[in-house]
Protein backbone atom coordinates (compact mmCIF):
# COMPACT_ATOMS: atom_id res chain seq x y z
CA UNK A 1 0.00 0.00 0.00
CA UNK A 2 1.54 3.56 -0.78
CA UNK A 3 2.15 5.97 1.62
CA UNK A 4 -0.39 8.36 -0.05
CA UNK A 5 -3.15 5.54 0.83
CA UNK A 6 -2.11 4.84 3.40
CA UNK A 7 -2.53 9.13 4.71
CA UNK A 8 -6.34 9.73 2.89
CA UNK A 9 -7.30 6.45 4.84
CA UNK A 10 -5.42 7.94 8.30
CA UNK A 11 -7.34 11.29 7.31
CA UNK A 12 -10.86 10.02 6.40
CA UNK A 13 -10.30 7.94 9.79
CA UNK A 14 -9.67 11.41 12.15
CA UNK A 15 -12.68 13.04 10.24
CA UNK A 16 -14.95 9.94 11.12
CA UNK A 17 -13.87 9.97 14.77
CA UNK A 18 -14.34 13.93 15.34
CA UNK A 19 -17.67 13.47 13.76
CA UNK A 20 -19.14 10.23 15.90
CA UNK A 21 -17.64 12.15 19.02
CA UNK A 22 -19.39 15.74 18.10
CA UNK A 23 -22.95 13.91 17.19
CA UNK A 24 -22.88 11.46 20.52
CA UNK A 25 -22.25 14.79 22.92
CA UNK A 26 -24.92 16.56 20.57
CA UNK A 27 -27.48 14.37 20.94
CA UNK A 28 -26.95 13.62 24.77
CA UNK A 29 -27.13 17.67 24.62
CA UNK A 30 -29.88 17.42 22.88
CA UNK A 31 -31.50 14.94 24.88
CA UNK A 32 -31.09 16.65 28.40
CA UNK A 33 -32.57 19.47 26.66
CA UNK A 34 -35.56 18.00 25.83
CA UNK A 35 -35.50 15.78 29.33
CA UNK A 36 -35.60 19.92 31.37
CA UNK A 37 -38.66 20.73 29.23
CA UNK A 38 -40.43 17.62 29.98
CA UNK A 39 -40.18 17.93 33.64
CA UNK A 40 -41.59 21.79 33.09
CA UNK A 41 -44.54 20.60 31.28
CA UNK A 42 -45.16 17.47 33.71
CA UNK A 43 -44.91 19.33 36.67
CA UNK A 44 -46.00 22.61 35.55
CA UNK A 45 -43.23 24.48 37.03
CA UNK A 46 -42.99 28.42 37.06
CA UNK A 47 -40.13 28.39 34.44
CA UNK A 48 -39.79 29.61 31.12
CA UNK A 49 -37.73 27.20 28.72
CA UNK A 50 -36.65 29.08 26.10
CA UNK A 51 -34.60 27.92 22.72
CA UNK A 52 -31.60 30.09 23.82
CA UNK A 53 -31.32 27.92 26.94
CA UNK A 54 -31.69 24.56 24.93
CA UNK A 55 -29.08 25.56 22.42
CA UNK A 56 -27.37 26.34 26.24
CA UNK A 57 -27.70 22.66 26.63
CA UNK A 58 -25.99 21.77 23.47
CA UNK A 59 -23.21 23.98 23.73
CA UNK A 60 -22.68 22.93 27.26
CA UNK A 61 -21.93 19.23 26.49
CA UNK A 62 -20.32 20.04 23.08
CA UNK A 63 -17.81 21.07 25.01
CA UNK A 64 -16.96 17.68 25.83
CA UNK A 65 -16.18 16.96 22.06
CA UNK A 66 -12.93 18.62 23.04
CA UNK A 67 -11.74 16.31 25.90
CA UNK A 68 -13.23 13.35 24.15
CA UNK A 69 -11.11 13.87 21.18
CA UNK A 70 -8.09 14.80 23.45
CA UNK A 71 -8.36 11.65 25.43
CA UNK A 72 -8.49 9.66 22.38
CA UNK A 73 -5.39 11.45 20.54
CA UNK A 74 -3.73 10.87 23.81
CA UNK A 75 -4.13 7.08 24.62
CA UNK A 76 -4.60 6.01 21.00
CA UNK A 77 -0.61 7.27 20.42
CA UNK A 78 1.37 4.63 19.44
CA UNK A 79 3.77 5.24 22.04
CA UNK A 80 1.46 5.67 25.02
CA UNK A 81 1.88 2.94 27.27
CA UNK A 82 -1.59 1.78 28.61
CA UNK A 83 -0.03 0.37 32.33
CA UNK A 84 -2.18 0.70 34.67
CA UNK A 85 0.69 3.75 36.43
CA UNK A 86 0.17 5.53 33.30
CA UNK A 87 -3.65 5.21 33.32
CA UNK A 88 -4.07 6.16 36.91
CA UNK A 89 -1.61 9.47 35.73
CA UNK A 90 -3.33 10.32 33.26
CA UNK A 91 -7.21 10.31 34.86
CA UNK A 92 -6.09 12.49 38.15
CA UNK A 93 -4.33 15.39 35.69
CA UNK A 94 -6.75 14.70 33.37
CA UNK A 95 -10.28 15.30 35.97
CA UNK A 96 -7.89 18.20 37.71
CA UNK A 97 -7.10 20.47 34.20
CA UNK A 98 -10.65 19.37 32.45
CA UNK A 99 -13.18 19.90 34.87
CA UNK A 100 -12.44 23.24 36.43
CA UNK A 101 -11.92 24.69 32.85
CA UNK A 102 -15.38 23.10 31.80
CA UNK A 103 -17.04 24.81 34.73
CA UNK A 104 -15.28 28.16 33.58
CA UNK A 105 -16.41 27.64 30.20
CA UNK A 106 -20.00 26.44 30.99
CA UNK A 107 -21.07 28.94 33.48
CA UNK A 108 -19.25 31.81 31.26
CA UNK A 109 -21.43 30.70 28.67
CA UNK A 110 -24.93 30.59 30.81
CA UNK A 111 -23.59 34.16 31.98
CA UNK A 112 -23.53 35.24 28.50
CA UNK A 113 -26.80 33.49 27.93
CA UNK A 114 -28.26 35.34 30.09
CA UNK A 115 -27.18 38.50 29.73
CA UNK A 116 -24.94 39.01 32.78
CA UNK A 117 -21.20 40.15 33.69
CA UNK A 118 -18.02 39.40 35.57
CA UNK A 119 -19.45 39.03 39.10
CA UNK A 120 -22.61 37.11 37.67
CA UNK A 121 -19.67 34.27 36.15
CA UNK A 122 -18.09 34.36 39.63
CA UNK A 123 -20.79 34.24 41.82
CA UNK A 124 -21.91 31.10 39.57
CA UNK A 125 -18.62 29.77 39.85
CA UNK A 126 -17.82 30.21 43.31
CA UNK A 127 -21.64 28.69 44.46
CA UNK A 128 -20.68 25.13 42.46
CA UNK A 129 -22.70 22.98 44.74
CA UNK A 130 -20.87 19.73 45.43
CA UNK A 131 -22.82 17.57 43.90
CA UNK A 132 -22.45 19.23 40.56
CA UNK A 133 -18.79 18.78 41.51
CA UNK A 134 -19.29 15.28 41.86
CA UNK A 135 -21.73 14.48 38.81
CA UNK A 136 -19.80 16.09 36.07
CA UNK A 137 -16.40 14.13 37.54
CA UNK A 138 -18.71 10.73 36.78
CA UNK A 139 -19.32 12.53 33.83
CA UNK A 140 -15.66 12.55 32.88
CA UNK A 141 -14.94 9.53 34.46
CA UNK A 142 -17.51 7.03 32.34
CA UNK A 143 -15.70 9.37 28.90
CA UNK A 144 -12.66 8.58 29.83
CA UNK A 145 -13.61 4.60 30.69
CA UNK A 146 -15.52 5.15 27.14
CA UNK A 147 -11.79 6.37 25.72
CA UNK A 148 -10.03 3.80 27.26
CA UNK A 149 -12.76 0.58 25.84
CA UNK A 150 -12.17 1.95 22.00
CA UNK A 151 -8.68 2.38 21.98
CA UNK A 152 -8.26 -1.22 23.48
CA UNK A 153 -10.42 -2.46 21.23
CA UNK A 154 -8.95 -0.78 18.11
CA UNK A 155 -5.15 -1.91 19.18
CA UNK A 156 -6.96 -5.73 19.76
CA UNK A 157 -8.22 -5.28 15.76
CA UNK A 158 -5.30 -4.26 14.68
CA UNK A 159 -3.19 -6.89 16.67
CA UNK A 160 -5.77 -9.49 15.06
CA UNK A 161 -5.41 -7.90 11.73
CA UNK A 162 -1.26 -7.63 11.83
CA UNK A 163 -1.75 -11.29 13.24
CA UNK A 164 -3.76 -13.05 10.31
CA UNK A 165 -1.26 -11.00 8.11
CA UNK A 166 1.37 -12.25 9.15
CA UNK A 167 -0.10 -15.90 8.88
CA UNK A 168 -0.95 -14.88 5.49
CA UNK A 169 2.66 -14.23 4.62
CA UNK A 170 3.88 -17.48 6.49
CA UNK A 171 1.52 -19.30 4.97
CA UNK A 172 2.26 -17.75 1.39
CA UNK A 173 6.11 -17.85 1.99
CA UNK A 174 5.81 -21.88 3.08
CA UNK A 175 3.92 -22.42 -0.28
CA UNK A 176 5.67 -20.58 -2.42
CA UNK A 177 8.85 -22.66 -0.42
CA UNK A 178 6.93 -26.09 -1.44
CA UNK A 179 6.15 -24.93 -4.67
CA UNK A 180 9.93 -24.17 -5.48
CA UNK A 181 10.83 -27.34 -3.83
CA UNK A 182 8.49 -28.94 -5.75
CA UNK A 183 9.52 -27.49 -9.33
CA UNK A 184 13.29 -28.70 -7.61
CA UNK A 185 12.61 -32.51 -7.82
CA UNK A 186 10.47 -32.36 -10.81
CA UNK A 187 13.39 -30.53 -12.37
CA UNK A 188 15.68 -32.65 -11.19
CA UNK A 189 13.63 -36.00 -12.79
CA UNK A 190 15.06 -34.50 -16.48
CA UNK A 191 19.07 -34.94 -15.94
CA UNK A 192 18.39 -38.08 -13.58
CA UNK A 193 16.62 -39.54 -16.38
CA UNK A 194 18.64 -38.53 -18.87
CA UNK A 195 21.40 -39.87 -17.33
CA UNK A 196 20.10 -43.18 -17.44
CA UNK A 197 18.59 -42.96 -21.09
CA UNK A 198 21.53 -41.51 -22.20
CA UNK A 199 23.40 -45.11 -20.26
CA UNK A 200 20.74 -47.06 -22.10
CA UNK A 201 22.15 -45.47 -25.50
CA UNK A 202 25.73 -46.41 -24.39
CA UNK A 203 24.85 -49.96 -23.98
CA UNK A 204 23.68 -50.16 -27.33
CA UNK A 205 26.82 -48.43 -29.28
CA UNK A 206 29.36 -50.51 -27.48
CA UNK A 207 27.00 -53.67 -29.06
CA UNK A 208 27.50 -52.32 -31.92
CA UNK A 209 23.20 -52.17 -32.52
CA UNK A 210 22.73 -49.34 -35.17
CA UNK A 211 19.55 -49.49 -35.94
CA UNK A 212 18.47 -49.93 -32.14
CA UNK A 213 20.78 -47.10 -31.49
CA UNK A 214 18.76 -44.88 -33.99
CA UNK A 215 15.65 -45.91 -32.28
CA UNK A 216 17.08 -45.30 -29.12
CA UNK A 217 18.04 -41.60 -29.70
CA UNK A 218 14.39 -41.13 -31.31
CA UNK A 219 12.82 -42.16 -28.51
CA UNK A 220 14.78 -40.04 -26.41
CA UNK A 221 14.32 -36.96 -28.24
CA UNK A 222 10.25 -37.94 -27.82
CA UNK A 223 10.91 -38.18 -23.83
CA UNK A 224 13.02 -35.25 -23.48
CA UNK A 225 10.53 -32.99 -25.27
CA UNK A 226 7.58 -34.13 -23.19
CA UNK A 227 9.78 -33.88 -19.74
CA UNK A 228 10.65 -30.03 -21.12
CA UNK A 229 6.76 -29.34 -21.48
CA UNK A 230 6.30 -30.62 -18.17
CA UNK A 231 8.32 -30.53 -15.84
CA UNK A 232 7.13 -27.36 -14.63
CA UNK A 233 3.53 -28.88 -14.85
CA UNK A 234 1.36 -30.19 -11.52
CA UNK A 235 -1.04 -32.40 -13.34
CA UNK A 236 -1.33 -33.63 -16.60
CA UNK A 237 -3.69 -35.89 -18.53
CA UNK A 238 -3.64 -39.76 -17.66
CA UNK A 239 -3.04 -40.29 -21.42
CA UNK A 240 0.39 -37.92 -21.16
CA UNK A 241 1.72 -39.80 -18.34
CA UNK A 242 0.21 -43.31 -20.04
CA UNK A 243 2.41 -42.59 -23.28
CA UNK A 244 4.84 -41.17 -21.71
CA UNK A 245 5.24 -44.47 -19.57
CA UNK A 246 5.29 -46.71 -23.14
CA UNK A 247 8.03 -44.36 -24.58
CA UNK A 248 10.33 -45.11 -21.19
CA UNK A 249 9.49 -48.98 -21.25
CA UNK A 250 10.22 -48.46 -25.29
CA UNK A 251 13.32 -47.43 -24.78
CA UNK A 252 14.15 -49.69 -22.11
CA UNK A 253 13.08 -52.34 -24.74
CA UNK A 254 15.94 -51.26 -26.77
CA UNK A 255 18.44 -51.67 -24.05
CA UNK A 256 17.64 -55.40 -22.72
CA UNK A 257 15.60 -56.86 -25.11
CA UNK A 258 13.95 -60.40 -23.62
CA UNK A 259 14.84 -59.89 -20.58
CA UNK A 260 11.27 -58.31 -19.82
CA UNK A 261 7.93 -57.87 -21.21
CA UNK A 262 5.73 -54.90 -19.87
CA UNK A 263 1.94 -54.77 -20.82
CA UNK A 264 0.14 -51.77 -20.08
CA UNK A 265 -3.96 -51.21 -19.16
CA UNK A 266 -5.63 -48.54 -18.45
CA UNK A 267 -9.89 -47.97 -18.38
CA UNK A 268 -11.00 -46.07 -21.54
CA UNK A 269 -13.26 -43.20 -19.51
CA UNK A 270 -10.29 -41.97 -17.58
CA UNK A 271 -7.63 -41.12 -20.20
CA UNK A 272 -8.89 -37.30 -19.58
CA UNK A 273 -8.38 -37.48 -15.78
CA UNK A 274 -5.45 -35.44 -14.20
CA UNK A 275 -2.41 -36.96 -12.67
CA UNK A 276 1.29 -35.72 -11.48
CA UNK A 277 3.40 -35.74 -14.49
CA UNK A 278 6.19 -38.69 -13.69
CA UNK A 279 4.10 -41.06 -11.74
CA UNK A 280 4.77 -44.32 -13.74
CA UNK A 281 8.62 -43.37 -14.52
CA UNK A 282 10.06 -43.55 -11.26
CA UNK A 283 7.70 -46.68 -10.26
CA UNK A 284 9.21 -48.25 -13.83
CA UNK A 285 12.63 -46.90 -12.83
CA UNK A 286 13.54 -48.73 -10.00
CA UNK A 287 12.10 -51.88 -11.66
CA UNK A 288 14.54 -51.60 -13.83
CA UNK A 289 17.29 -50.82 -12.12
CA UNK A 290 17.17 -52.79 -9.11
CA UNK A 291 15.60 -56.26 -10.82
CA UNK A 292 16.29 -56.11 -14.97
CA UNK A 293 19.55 -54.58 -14.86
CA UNK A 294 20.47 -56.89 -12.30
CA UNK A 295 19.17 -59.70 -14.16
CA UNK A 296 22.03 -62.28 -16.27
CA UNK A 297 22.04 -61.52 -20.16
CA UNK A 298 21.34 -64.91 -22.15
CA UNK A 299 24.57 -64.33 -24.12
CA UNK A 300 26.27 -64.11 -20.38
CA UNK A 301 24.30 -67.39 -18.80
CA UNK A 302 22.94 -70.54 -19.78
CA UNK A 303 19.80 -70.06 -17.75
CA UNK A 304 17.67 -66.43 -18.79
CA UNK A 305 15.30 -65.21 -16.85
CA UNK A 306 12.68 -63.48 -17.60
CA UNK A 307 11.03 -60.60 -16.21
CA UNK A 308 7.38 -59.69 -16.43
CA UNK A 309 6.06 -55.97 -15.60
CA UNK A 310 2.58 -54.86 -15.54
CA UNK A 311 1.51 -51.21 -15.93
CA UNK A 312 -2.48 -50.72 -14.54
CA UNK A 313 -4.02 -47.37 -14.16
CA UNK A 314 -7.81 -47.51 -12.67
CA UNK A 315 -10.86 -45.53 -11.42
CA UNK A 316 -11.89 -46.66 -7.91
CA UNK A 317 -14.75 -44.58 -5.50
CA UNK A 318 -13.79 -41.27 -7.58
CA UNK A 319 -10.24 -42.23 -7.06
CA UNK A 320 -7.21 -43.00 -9.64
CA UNK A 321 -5.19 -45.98 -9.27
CA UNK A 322 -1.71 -46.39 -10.64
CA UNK A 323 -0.21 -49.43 -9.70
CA UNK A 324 3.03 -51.20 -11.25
CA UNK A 325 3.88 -54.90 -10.45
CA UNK A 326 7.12 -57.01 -11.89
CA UNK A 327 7.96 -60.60 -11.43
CA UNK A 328 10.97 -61.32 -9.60
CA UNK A 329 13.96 -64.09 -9.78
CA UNK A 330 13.73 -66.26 -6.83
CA UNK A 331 17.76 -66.70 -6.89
CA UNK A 332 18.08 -62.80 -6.67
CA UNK A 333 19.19 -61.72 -3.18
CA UNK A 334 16.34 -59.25 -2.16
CA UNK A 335 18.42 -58.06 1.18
CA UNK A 336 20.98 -56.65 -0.52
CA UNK A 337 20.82 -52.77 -0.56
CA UNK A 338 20.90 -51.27 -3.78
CA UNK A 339 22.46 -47.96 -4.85
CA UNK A 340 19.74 -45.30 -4.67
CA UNK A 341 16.86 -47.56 -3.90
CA UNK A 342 13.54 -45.99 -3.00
CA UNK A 343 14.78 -41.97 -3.72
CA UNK A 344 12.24 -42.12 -6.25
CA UNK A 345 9.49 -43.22 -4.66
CA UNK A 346 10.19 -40.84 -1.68
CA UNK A 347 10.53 -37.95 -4.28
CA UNK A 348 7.14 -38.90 -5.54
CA UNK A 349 5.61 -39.41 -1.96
CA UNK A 350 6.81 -35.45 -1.54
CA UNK A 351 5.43 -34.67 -4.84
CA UNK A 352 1.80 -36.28 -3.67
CA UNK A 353 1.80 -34.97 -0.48
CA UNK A 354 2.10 -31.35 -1.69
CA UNK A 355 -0.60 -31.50 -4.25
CA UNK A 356 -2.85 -34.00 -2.38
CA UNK A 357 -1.97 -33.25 1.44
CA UNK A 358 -3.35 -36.32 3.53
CA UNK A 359 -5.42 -37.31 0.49
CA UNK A 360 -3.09 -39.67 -1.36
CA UNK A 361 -1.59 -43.37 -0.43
CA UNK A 362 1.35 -45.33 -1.59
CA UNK A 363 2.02 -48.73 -0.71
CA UNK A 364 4.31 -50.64 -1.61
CA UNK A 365 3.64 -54.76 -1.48
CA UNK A 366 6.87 -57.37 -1.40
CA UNK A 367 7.43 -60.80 -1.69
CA UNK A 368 10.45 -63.17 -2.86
CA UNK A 369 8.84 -63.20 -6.41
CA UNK A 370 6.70 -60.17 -6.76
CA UNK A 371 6.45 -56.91 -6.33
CA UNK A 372 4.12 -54.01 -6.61
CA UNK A 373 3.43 -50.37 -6.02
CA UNK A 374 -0.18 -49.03 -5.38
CA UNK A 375 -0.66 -45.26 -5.91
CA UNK A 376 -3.83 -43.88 -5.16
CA UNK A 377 -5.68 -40.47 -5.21
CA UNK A 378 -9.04 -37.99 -5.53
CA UNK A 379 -9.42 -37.49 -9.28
CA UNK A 380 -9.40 -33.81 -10.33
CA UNK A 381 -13.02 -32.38 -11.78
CA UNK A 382 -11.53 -30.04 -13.61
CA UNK A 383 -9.12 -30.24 -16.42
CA UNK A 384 -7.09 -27.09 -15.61
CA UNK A 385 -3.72 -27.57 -14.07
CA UNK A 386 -3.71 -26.44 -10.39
């Protein structure tokens, strides 16, 4: 907000103030006023209420506009300390300057009223009854008690008010943080991919495959340009991540031939839904590198194996399922760690949890000779990226 807001809105603020304060002593003015004349008529006194000593009225407890609006400038400073010392200060010099001023001012003005001069004002003055005395300092007491209750209620607002802004900012500074943490890993799925397509490629020059090699860098150039559109992406259609899941496994294809076979289903109706761009890859990933790779080639072994990998994607209860499952060799030692094993699958746990919260699962079956990976979560209604 600019500073020349930000002074109109202090400015429009003052004018409001002096103009509640002058219409609530007004109409209390007013109100006594017509409160004397009512007890004339009722009672039929032998007094003549004229307008000049209504408008008497008025002027009498407009003049408690001015310590009003003092009291308020005073305690509503952003520097005055509202301790109960301070307060206690503040009432005594207050009641001691204000009220024998007002009684200087008020009877000066019912002198003038009524037509009189210096020793009419003092005789006035020095005849203040005590109980006058003592009503008028109620009188200042319940304004400033009325002073007090809107400044500490404006300072609570505006506590509140600096409060929810500043959970507003915390809250917009920790999502903007997740969102660039976010962009981070998906970012960093391009060069850790490439990496490994680009080891896949090796394999096949040092073979000597040509023609796989051409298909190789074909395919790659097809998965590079998709993870350039979107990496940068949140959610993206199921068909995207579907094809871009047959491209991968393509490739992969290229790389170690028979030693797998992947087959891929997915319902018809959902191919429009919205899903996280890289799902599948990671899932397919660490098949591959922790059970194909590490499988014998038949040129290397008299026994090949043979790997089977199943690609599913599902609507369940307004829900998407993604699930990947792959056979496993019995012989292969399962309890030995592998280099990098499960960073993608707690990169795309992060990745869920920031766009789904609480609303997503991953689970994760094993077994000697199987195993699988269940993803699940709420499909999207709309078909913009959010």
């Amino acid at each position: 907000m600019s500073e020349s807001i930000r002074a109109k809105q202090s400015i429009a603020m003052k004018l409001k103030t002096i103009v509640v304060v002058a219409l609530m002593w007004v109409t209390i003015g007013t109100v006594h006023a017509l409160s004397r004349y009512s007890d004339i008529v009722k009672y039929n006194l032998d007094v003549v209420f004229t307008l000049r000593e209504g408008g008497f009225f008025v002027l009498s407890y407009a003049l408690w506009i001015i310590v009003t609006l003092a009291l308020l400038r005073i305690i509503g400073a952003p520097r005055f300390d509202m301790s109960f010392q301070r307060m206690a200060a503040l009432f005594i010099v207050g009641a001691l300057v204000w009220l024998p001023s007002y009684f200087a001012i008020d009877f000066a003005i019912s002198t003038w009223i009524d037509g009189g001069g210096w020793d009419q004002w003092l005789d006035k003055f020095s005849a203040t009854s005590g109980s006058i005395v003592f009503f008028y300092a109620v009188v200042y007491a319940l304004t400033f008690a009325l002073c007090v209750g809107v400044v500490f209620s404006a300072r609570a607002r505006d506590a509140d008010q600096a409060n929810i802004l500043l959970e507003r900012q915390t809250a917009r500074a920790r999502l903007e943080l997740a969102e660039q943490h976010m962009q981070l890993m998906q970012s960093q799925l391009s060069p850790h991919f490439l990496f490994n397509a680009l080891g896949a490629i090796s394999y096949l020059g040092r073979r000597g495959e040509r023609k796989s090699l051409v298909d190789a860098i074909a395919k790659l150039g097809t998965l590079l340009r998709f993870t350039i559109e979107n990496a940068s992406r949140r959610l993206i259609t199921v068909l995207e991540e579907l094809q871009f899941a047959k491209d991968y496994v393509g490739l992969q294809q290229l790389r170690f031939g028979e030693r797998f076979t992947c087959t891929f289903a997915c319902d018809s109706d959902i191919k429009g839904e919205r899903c996280p761009p890289f799902t599948l890859q990671p899932l397919l990933e660490n098949v591959f590198q922790h059970v194909v790779e590490q499988m014998p080639d038949k040129d290397d072994s008299d026994a090949h194996h043979h790997i089977s990998i199943r690609v599913s994607i599902a609507a369940r209860d307004d829900r998407l399922l993604l699930s990947v499952w792959n056979s496993r060799d019995a012989k292969q030692d399962i309890t030995k760690p592998t280099a990098g094993h499960g960073t993608g699958v707690n990169n795309l746990k992060t990745r869920l949890a920031h766009i789904y919260a609480d609303a997503f699962t991953l689970e994760q079956l094993r077994s000697p000779s199987e195993f699988r990976v269940d993803v699940s979560f709420p499909m999207v209604a709309d078909s913009a990226d959010v």
